[in-house]
N, C-alpha and C. Protein backbone atom coordinates (compact mmCIF):
# COMPACT_ATOMS: atom_id res chain seq x y z
N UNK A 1 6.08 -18.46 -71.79
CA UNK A 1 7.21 -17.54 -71.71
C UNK A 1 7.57 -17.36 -70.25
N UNK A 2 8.96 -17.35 -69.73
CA UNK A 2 9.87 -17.49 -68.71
C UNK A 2 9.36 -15.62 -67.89
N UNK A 3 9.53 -15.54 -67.28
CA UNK A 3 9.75 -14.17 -66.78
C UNK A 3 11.18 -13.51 -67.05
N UNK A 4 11.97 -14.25 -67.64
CA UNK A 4 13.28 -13.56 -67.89
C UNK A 4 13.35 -13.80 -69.72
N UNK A 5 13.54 -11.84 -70.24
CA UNK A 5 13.72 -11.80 -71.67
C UNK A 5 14.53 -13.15 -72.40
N UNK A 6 14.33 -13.35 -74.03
CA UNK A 6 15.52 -14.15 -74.03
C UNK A 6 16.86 -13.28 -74.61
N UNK A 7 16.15 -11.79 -74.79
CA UNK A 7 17.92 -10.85 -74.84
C UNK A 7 18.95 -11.23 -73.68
N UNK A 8 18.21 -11.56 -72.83
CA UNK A 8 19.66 -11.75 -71.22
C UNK A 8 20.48 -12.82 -72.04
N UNK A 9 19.96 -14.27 -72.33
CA UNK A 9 20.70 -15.30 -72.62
C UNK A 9 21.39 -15.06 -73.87
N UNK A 10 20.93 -14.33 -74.96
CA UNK A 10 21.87 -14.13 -76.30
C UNK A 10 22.76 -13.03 -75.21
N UNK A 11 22.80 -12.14 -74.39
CA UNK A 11 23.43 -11.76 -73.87
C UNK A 11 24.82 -12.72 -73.99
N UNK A 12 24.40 -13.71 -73.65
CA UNK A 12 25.79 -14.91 -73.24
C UNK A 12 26.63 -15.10 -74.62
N UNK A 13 25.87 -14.80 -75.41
CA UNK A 13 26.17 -15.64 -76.77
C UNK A 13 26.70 -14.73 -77.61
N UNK A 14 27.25 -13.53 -77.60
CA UNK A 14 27.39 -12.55 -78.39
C UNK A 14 29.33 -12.57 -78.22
N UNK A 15 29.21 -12.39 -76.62
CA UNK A 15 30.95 -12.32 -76.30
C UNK A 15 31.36 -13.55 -76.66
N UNK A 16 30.88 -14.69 -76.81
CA UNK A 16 31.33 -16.27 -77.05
C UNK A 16 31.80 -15.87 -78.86
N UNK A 17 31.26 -15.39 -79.36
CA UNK A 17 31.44 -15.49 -80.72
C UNK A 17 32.48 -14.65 -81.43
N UNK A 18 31.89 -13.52 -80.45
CA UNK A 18 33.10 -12.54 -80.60
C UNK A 18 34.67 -12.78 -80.35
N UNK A 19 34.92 -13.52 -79.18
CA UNK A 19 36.32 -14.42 -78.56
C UNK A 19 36.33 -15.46 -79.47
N UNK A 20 35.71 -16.28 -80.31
CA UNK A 20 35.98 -17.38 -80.99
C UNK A 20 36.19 -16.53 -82.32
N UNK A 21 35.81 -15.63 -83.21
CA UNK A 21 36.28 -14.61 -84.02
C UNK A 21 37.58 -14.29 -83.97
N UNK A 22 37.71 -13.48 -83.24
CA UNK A 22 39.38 -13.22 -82.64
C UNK A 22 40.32 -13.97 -82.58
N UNK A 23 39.89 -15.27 -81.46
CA UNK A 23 40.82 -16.34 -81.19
C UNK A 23 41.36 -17.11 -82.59
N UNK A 24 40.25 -17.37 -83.60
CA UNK A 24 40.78 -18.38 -84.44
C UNK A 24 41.46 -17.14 -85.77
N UNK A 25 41.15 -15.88 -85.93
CA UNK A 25 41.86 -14.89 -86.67
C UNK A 25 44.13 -14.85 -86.37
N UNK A 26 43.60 -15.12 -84.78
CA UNK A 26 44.82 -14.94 -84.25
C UNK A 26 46.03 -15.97 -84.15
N UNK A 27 45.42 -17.33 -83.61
CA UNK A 27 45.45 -18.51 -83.57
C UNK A 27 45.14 -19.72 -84.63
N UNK A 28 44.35 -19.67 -85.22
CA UNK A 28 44.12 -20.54 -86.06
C UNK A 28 43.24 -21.73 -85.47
N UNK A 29 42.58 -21.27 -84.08
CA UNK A 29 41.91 -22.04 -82.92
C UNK A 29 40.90 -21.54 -82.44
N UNK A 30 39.83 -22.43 -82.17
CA UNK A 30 38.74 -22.11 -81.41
C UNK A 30 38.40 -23.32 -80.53
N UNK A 31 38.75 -22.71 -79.21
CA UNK A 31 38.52 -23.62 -78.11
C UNK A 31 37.60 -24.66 -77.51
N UNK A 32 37.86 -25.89 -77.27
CA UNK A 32 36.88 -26.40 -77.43
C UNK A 32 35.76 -26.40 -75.94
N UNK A 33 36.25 -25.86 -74.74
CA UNK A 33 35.87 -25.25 -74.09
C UNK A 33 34.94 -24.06 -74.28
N UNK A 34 35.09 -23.09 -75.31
CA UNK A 34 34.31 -22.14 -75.94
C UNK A 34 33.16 -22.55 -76.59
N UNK A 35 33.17 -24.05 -77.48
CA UNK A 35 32.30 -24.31 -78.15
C UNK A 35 31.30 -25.50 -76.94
N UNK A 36 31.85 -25.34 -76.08
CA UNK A 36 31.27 -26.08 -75.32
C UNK A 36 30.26 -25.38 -74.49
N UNK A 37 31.14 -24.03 -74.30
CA UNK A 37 30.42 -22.90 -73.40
C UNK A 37 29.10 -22.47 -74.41
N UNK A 38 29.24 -22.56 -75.08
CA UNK A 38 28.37 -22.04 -76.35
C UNK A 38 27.00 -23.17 -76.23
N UNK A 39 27.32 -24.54 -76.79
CA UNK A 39 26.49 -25.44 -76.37
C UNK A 39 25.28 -25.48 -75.09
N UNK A 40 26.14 -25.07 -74.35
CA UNK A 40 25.66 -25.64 -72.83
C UNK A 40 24.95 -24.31 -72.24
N UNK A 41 25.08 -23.60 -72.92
CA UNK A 41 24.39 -22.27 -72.68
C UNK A 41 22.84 -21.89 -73.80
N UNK A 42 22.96 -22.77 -74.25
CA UNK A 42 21.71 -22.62 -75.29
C UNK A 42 20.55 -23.01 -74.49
N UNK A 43 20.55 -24.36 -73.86
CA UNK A 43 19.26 -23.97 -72.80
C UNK A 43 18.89 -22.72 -72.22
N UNK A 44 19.64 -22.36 -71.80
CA UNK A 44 19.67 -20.78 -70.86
C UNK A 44 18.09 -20.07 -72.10
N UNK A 45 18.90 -20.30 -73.10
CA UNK A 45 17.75 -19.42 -74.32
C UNK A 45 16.69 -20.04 -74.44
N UNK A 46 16.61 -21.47 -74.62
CA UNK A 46 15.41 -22.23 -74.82
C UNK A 46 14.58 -21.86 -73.56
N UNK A 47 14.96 -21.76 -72.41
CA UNK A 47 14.34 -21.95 -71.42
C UNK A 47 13.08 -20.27 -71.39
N UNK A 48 14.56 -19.07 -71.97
CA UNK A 48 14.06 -17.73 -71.93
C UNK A 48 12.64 -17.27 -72.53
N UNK A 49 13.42 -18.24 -73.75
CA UNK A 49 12.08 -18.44 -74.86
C UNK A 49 10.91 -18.77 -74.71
N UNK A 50 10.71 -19.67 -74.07
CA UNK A 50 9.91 -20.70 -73.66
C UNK A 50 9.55 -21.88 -74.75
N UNK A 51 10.86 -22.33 -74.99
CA UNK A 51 10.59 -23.28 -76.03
C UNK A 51 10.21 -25.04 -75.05
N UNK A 52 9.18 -25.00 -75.96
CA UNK A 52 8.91 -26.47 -75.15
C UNK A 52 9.45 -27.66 -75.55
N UNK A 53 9.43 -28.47 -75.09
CA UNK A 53 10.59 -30.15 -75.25
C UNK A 53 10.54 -30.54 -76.51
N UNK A 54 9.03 -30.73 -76.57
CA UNK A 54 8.41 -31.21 -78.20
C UNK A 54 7.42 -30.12 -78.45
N UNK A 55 7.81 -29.85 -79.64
CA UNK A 55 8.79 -30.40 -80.54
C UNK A 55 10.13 -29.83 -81.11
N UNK A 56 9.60 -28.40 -80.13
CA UNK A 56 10.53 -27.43 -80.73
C UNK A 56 12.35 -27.69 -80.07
N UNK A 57 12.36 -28.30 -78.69
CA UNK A 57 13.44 -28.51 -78.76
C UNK A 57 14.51 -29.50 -79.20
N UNK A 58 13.40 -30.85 -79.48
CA UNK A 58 13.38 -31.82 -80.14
C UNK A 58 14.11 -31.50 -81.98
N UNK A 59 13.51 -30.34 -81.92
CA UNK A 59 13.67 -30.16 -83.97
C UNK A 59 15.46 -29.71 -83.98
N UNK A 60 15.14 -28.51 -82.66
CA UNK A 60 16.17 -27.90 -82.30
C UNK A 60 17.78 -28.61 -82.66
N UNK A 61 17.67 -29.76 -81.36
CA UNK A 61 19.04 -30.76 -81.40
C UNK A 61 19.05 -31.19 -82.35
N UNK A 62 17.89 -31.81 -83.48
CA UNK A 62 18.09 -32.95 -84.39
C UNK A 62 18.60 -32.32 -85.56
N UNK A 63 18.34 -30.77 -85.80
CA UNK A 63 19.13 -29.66 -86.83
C UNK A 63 20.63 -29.70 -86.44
N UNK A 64 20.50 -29.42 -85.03
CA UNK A 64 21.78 -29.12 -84.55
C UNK A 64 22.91 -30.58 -84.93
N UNK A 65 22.58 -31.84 -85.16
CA UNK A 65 23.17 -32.79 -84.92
C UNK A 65 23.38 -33.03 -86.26
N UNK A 66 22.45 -32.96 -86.97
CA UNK A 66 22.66 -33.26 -88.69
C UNK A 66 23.44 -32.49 -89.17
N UNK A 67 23.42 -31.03 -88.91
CA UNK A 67 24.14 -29.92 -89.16
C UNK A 67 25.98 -30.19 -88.69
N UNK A 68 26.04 -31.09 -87.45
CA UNK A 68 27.54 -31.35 -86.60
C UNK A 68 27.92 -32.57 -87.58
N UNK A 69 26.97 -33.35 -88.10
CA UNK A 69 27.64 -34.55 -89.12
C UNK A 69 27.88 -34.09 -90.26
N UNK A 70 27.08 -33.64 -90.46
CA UNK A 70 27.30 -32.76 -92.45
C UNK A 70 28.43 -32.17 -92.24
N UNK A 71 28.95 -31.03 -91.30
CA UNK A 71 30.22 -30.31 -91.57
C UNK A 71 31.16 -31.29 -90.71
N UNK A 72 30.94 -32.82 -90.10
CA UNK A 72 31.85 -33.84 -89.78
C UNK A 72 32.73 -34.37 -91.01
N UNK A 73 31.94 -34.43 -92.32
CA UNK A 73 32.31 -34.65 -92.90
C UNK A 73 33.02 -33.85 -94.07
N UNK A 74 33.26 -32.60 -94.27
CA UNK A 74 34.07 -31.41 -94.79
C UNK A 74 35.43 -31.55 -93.58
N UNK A 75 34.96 -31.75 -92.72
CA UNK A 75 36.55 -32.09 -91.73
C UNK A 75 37.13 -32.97 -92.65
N UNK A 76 36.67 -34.16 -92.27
CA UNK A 76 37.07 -35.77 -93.03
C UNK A 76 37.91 -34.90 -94.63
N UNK A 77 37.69 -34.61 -95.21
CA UNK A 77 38.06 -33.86 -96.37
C UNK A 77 39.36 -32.59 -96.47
N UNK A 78 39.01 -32.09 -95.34
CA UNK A 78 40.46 -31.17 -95.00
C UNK A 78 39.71 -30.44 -95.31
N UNK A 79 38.89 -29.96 -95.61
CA UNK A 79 38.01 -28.37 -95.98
C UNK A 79 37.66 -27.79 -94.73
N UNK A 80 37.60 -28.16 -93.53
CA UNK A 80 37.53 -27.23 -92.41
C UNK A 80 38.01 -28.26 -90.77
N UNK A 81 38.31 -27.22 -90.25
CA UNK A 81 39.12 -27.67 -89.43
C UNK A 81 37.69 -27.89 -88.02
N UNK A 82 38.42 -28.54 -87.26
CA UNK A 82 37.25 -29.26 -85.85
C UNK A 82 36.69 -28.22 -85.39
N UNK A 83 37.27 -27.05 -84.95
CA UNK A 83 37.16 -26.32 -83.84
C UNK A 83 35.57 -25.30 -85.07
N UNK A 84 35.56 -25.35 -85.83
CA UNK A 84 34.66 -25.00 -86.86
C UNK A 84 33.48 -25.62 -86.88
N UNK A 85 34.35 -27.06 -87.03
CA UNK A 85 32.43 -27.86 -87.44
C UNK A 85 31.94 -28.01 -85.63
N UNK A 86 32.44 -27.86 -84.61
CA UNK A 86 32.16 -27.87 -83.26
C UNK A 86 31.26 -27.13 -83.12
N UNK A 87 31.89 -25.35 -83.74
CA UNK A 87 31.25 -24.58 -83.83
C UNK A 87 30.14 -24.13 -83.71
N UNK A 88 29.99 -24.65 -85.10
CA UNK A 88 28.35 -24.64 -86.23
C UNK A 88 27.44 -25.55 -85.32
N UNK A 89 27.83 -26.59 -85.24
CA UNK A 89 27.21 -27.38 -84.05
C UNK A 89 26.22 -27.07 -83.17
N UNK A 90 27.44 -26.41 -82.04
CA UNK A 90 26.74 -25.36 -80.76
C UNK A 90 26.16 -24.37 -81.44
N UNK A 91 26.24 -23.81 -82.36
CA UNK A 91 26.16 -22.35 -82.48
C UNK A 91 24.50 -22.54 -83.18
N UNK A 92 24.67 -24.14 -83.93
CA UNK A 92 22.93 -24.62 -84.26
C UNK A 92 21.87 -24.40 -82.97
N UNK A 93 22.39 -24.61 -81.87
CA UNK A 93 21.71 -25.50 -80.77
C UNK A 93 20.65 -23.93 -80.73
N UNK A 94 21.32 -22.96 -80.71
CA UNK A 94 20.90 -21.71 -80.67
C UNK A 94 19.76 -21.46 -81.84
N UNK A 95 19.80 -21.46 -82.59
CA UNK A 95 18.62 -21.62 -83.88
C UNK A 95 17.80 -21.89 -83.97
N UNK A 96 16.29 -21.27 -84.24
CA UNK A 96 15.37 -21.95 -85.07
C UNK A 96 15.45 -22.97 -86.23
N UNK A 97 14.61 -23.63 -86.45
CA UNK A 97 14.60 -23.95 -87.57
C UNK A 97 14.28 -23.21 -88.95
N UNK A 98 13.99 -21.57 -88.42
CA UNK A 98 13.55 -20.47 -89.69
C UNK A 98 15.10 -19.71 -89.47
N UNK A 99 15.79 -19.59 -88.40
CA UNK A 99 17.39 -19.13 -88.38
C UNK A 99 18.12 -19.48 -88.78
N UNK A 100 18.29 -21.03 -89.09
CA UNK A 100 19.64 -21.77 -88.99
C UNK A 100 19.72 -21.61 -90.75
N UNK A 101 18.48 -21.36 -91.36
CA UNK A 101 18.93 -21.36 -92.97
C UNK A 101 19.58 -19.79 -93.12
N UNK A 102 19.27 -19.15 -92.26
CA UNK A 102 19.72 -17.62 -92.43
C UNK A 102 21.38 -17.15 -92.02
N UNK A 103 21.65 -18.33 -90.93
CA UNK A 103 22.81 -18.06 -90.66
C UNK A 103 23.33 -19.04 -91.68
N UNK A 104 23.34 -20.35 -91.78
CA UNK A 104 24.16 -20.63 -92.67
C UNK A 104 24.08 -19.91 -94.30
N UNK A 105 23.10 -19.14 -94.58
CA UNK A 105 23.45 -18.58 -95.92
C UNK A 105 24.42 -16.93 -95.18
N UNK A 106 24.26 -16.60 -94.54
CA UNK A 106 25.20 -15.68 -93.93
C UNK A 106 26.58 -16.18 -93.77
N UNK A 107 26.64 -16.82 -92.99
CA UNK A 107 27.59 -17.34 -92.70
C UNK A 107 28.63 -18.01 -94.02
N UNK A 108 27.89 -18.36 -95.07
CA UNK A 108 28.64 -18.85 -96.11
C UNK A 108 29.21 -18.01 -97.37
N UNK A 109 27.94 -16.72 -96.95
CA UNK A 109 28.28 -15.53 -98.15
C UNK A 109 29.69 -14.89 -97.10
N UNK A 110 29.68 -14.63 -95.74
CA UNK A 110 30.88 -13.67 -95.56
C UNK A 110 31.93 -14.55 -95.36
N UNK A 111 32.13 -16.18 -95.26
CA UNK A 111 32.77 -17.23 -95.60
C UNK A 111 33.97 -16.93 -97.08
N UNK A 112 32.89 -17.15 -98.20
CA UNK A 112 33.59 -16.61 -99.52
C UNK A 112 34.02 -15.55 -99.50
N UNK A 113 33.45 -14.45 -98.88
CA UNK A 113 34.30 -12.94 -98.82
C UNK A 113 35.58 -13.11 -98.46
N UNK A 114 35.65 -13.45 -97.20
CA UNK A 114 36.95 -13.88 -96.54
C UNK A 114 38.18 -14.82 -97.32
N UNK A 115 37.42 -16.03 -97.57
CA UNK A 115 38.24 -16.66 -98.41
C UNK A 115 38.78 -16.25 -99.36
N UNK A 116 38.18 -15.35 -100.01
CA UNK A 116 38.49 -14.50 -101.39
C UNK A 116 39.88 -13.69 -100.97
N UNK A 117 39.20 -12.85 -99.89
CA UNK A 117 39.96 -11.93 -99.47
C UNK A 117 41.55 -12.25 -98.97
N UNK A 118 41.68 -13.30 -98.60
CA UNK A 118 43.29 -14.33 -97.93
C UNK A 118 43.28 -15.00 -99.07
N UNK A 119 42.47 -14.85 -100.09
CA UNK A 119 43.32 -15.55 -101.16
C UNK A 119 44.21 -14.25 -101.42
N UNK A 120 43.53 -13.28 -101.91
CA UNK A 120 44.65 -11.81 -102.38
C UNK A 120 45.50 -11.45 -101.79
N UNK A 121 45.23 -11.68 -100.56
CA UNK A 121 46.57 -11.49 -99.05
C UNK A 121 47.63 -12.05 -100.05
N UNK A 122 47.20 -13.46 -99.55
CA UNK A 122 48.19 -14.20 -100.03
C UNK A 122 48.95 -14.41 -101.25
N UNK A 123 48.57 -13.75 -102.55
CA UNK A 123 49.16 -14.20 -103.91
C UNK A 123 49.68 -12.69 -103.51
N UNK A 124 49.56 -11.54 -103.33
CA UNK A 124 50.38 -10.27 -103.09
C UNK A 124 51.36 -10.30 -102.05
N UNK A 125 51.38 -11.20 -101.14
CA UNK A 125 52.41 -10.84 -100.54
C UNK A 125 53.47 -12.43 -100.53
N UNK A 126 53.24 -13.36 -101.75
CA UNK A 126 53.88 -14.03 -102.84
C UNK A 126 53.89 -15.47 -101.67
N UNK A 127 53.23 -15.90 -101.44
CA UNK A 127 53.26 -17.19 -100.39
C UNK A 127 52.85 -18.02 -101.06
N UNK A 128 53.10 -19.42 -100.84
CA UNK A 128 53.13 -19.93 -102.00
C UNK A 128 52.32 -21.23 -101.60
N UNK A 129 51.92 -21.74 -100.46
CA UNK A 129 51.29 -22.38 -99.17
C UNK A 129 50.12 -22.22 -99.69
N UNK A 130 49.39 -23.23 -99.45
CA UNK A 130 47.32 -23.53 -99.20
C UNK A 130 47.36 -21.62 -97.57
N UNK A 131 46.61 -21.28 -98.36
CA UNK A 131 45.70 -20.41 -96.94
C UNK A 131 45.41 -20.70 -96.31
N UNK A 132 45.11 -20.74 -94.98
CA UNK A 132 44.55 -21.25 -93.82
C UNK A 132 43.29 -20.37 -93.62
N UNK A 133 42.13 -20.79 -93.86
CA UNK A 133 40.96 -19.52 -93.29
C UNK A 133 40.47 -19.41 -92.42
N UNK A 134 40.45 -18.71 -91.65
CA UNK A 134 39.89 -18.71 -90.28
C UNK A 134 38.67 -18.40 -90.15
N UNK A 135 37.87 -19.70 -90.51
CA UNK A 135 36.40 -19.54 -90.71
C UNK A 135 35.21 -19.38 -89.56
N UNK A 136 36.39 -19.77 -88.53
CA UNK A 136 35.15 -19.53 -87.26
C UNK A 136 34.72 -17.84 -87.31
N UNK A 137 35.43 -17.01 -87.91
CA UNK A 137 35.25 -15.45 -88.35
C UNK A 137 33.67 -15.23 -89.09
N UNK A 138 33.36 -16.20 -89.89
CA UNK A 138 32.30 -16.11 -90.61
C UNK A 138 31.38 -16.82 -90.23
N UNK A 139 31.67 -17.96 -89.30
CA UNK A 139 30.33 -19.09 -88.52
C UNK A 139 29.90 -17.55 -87.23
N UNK A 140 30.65 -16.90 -86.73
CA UNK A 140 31.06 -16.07 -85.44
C UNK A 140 29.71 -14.85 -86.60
N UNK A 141 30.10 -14.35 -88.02
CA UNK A 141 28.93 -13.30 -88.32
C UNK A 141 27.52 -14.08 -88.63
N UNK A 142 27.61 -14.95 -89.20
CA UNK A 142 26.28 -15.73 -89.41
C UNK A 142 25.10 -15.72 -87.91
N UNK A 143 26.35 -15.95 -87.42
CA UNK A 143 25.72 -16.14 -85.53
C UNK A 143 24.97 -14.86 -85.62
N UNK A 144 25.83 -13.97 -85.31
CA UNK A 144 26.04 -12.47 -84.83
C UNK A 144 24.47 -11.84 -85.77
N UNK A 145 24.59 -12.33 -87.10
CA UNK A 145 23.60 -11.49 -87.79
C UNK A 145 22.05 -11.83 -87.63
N UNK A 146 21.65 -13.11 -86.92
CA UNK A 146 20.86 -13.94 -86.34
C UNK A 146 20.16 -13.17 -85.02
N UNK A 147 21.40 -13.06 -84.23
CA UNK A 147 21.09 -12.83 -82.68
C UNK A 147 20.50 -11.10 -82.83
N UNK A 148 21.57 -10.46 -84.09
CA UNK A 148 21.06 -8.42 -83.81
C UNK A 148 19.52 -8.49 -84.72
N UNK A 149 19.01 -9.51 -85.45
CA UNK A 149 17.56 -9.98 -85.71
C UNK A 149 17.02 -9.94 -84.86
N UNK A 150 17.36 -10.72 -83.73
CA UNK A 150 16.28 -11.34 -83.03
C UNK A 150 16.18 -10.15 -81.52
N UNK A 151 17.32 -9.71 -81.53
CA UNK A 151 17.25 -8.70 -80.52
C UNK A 151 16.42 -7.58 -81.40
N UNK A 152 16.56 -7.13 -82.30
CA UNK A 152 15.52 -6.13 -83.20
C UNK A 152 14.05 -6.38 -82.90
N UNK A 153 14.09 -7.53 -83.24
CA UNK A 153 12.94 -8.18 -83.18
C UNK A 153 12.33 -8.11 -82.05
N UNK A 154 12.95 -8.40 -80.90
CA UNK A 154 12.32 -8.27 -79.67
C UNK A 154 12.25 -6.82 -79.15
N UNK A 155 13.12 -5.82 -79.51
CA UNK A 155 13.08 -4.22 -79.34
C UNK A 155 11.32 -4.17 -80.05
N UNK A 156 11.52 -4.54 -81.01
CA UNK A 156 10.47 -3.87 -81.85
C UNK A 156 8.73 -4.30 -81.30
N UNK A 157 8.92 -5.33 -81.06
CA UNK A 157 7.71 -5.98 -80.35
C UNK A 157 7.39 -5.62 -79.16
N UNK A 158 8.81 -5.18 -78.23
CA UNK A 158 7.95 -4.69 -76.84
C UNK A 158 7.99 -3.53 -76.58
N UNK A 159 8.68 -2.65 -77.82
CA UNK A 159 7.85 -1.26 -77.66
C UNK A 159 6.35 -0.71 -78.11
């Protein structure tokens, strides 16, 4: 373990998700600069952590990469747009391998909420168009519900 918490580095990772929430609610976009910032900042955590090369950071990317092809291919399909499966991607790099099943079942239950929810938008206010969902909203809580874990988690342990 680093001399620096790894709350500082989810520090980084909280406003990233929060601006990619917003942005793609507003926009229908999530930057790929953002998902990059996201990426490239996950060392910052590994390092906090003290996660070592092998195997743990090793397991780390190879989740993270299987995870960027699997939702490569829901793109390929029209079921979600780039700036999404980019997302999930970076937003893996951040994960355990005991997290990443927690956020993606998070992430997929407030997914359907949402979807549900712009479906009713939409048949009430008589549009007649496919929905557009702005799912980085629900990759953005999956994250979110992960990181106020793990910050709990670390409250709780070093008091």
């Amino acid at each position: 373990m680093t001399g620096v918490t790894p709350f500082y580095s989810i520090a980084l990772l909280v406003p990233a998700l929060l601006y990619a929430a917003y942005g793609d609610w507003l926009r229908r976009d999530i930057p790929n600069k953002l998902n990059a910032a996201i990426a490239l900042t996950a060392p910052l955590y590994w390092w906090a952590a003290g996660f070592s090369l092998w195997p743990e950071i090793t397991i780390i990317v190879g989740l993270a990469l299987a995870l960027f092809l699997l939702f490569t291919f829901a793109f390929a399909i029209g079921a979600m747009g780039g700036g999404d499966v980019k997302m999930i991607g970076a937003l893996a790099l951040w994960m355990t391998p005991l997290q990443l099943p927690v956020m993606l079942t998070v992430m997929a239950l407030s997914g359907g909420a949402l979807t549900i929810a712009m479906m009713i938008h939409h048949r009430r206010t008589g549009k007649t168009e496919k929905p557009e969902i702005p799912y980085g909203i629900a990759i953005a809580i999956g994250g979110l519900w992960v990181v106020m874990n793990e910050i709990l988690t670390i409250g709780a342990v070093t008091n």
